[in-house]
Protein backbone atom coordinates (compact mmCIF):
# COMPACT_ATOMS: atom_id res chain seq x y z
CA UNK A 1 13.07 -13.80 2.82
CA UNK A 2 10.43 -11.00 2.70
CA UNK A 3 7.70 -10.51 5.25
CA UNK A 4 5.15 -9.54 3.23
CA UNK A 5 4.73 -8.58 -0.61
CA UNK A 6 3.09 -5.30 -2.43
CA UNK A 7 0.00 -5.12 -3.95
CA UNK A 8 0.60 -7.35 -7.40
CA UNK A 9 -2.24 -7.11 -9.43
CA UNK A 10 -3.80 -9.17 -12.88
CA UNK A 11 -4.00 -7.58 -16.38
CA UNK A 12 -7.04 -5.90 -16.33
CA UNK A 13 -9.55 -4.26 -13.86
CA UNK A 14 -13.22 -3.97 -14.67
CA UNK A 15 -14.65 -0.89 -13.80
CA UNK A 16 -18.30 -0.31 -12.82
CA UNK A 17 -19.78 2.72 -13.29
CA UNK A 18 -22.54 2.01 -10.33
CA UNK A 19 -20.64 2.49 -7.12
CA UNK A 20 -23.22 -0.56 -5.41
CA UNK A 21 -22.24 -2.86 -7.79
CA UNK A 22 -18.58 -2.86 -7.37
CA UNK A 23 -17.16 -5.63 -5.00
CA UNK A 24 -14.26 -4.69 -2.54
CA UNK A 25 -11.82 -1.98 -3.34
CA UNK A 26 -8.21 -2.25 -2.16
CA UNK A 27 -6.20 0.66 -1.73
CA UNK A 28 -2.65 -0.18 -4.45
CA UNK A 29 -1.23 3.23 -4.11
CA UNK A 30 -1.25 7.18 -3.27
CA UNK A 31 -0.83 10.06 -4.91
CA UNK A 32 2.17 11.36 -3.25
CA UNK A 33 2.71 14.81 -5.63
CA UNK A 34 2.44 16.86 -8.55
CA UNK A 35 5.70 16.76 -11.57
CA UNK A 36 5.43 19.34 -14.19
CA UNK A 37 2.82 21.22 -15.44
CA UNK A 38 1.23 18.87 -17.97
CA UNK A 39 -0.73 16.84 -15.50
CA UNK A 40 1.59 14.22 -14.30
CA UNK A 41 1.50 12.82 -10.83
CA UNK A 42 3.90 10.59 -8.71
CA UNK A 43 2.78 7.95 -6.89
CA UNK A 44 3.88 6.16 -4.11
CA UNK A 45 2.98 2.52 -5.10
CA UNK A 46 2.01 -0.57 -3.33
CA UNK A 47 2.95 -2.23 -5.85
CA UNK A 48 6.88 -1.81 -6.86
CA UNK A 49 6.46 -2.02 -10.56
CA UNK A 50 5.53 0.15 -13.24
CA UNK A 51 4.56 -2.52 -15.67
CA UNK A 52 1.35 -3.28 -13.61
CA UNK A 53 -0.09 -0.07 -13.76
CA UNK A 54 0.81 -0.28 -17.42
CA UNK A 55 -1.09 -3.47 -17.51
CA UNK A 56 -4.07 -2.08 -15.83
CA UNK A 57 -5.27 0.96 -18.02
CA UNK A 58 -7.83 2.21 -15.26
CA UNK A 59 -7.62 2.69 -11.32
CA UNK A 60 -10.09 4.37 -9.32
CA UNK A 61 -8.89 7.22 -7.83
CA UNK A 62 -10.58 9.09 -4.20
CA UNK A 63 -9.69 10.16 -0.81
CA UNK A 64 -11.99 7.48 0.35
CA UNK A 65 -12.99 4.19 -1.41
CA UNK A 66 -16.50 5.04 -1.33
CA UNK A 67 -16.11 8.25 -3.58
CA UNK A 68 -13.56 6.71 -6.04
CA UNK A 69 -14.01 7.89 -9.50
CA UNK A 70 -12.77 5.61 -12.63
CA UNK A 71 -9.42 7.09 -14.31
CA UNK A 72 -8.23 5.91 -17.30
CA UNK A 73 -4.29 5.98 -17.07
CA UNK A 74 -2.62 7.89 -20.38
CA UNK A 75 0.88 7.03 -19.85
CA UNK A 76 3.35 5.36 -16.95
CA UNK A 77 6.98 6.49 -16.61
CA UNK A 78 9.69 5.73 -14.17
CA UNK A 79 12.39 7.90 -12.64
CA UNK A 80 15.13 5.68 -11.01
CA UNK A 81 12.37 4.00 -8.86
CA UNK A 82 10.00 6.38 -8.88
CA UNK A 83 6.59 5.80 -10.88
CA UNK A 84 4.89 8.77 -12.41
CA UNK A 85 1.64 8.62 -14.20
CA UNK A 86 -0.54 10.76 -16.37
CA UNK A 87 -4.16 10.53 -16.28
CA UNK A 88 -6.61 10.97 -19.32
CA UNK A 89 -8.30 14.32 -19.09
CA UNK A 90 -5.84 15.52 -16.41
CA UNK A 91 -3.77 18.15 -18.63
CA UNK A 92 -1.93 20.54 -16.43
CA UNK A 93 -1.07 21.53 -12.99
CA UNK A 94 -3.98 22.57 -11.44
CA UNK A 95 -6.05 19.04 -12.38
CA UNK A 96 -2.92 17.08 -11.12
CA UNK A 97 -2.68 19.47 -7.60
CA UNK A 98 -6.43 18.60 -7.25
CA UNK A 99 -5.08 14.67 -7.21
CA UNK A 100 -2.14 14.53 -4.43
CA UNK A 101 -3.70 12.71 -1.76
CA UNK A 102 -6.46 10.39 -3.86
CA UNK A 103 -5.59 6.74 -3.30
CA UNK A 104 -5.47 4.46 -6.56
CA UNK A 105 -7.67 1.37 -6.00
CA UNK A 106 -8.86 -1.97 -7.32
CA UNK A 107 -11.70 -3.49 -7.30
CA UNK A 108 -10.70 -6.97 -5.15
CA UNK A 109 -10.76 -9.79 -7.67
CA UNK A 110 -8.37 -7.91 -9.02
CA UNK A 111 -6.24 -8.77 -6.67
CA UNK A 112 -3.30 -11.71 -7.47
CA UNK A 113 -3.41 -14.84 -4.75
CA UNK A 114 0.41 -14.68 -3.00
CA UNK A 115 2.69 -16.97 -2.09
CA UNK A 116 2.60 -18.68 1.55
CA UNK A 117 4.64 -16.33 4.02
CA UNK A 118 3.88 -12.91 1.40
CA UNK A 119 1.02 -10.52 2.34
CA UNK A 120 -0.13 -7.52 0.98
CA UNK A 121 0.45 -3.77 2.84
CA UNK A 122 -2.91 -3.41 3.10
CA UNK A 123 -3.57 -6.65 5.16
CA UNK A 124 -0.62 -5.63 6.93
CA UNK A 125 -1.50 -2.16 7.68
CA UNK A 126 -3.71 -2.23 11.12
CA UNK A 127 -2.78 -5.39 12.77
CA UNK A 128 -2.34 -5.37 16.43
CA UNK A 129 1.57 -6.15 16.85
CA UNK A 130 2.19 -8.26 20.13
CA UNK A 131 5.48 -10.44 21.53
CA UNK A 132 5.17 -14.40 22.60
CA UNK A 133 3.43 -13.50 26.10
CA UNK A 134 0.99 -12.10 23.99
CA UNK A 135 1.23 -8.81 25.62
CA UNK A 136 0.00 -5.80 23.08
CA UNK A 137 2.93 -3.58 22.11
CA UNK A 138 1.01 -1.37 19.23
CA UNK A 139 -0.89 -1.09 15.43
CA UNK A 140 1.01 -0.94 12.59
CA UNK A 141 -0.02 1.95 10.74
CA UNK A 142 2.38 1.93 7.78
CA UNK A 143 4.61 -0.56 6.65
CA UNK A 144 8.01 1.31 4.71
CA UNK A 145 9.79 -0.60 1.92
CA UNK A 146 13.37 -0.67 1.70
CA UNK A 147 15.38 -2.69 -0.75
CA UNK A 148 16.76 -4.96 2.62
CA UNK A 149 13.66 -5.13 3.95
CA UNK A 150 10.37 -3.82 4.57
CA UNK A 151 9.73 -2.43 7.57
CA UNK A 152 6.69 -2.29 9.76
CA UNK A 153 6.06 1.04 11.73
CA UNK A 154 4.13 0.40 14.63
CA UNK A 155 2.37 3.13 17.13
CA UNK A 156 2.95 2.30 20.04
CA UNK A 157 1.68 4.80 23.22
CA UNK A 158 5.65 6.02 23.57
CA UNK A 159 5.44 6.92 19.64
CA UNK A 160 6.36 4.82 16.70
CA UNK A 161 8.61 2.44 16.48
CA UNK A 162 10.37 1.03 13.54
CA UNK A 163 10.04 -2.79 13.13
CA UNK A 164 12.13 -5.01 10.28
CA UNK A 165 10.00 -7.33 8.27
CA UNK A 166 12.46 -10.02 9.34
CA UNK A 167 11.86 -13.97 9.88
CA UNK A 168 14.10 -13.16 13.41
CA UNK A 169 11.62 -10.53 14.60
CA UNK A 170 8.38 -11.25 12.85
CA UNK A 171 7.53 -14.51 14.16
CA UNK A 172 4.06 -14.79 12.70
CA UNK A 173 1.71 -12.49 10.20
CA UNK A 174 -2.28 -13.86 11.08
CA UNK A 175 -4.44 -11.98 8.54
CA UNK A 176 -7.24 -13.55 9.56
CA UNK A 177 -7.02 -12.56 13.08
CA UNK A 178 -5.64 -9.59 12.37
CA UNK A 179 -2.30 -9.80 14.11
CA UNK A 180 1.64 -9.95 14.61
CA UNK A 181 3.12 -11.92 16.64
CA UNK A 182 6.92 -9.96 17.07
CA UNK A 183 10.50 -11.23 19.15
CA UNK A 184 11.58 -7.61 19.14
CA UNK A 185 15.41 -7.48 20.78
CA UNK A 186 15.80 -5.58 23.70
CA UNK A 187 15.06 -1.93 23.92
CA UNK A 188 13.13 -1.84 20.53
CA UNK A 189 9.91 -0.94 22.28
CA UNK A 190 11.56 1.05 24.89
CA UNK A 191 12.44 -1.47 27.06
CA UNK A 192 9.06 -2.38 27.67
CA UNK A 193 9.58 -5.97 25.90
């Protein structure tokens, strides 16, 4: 069973125009690079599916949440997995370049409720990872999907270190503490278990 779950978002997003009015934003993808030269980007997505973004019709798009511009989304295509979108107004290379590197976000209500036992990568993303003594082994600071299983990369002070999403490691996800509680197997965090 999965650890956690990717961003999964409702049919539609309203978009404010005033940047005070807007409630949370929550980061459901990047911008990972430029395909073509008639404005299309892919995106590495939070999310897994196409059909959401399809569903969606506008993301806000910025390095940072607080200077996230509304784009309306023109088309959605897939690759094998991959998920490639074109942006309205966005007609060639040099307006998609200026993209790589914008997050895509939503405003929070957005958001769908999960399952008990799923989280999102953003909730995930941060959390102070520690074993059953409680002793602090590192911050996750990405979390890496793989059709097995996810897998949480932590930094540790040795360097990261590559954590599955598994029930046997994982023991418990507390979002509102803000932490992992992990039974790594020996030699996973350098011995220092």
């Amino acid at each position: 069973m999965r650890q956690h779950a990717a961003v999964i978002l409702n049919a539609q997003v309203a978009v404010k125009s005033n940047h005070e009015d807007r409630s949370h934003l929550l980061a459901i993808g990047v911008i990972a690079k430029v395909f073509g030269v008639k404005g299309e980007v892919k995106v590495h997505s939070y999310s897994r599916s196409s059909q959401e973004f399809e569903k969606l019709g506008t993301v806000l798009t910025g390095k940072k949440e607080a200077a996230a511009v509304a784009m309306k989304i023109e088309n959605v295509a897939t690759r094998g997995a991959d998920i490639y979108l074109k942006f309205q107004d966005v007609n060639d290379r040099n307006g998609s370049e200026a993209l790589v590197g914008h997050f895509l976000f939503v405003e929070e209500k957005a958001r769908k409720h999960l399952a008990p036992g799923e989280f999102f990568i953003d909730d995930i993303i941060g959390m102070s990872v520690h074993d059953s003594r409680e002793k602090t082994l590192g911050v996750v600071r990405d979390v890496v999907r793989y059709p097995a299983q996810d897998v949480y990369v932590v930094k540790t002070e040795g360097g990261d270190v590559m954590v599955p999403a598994v029930k046997g490691i994982v023991r418990r996800v507390d979002v509102k503490n803000r932490t992992i509680e992990v039974d790594p197997p020996e030699g996973l965090f350098g011995g220092r278990e």
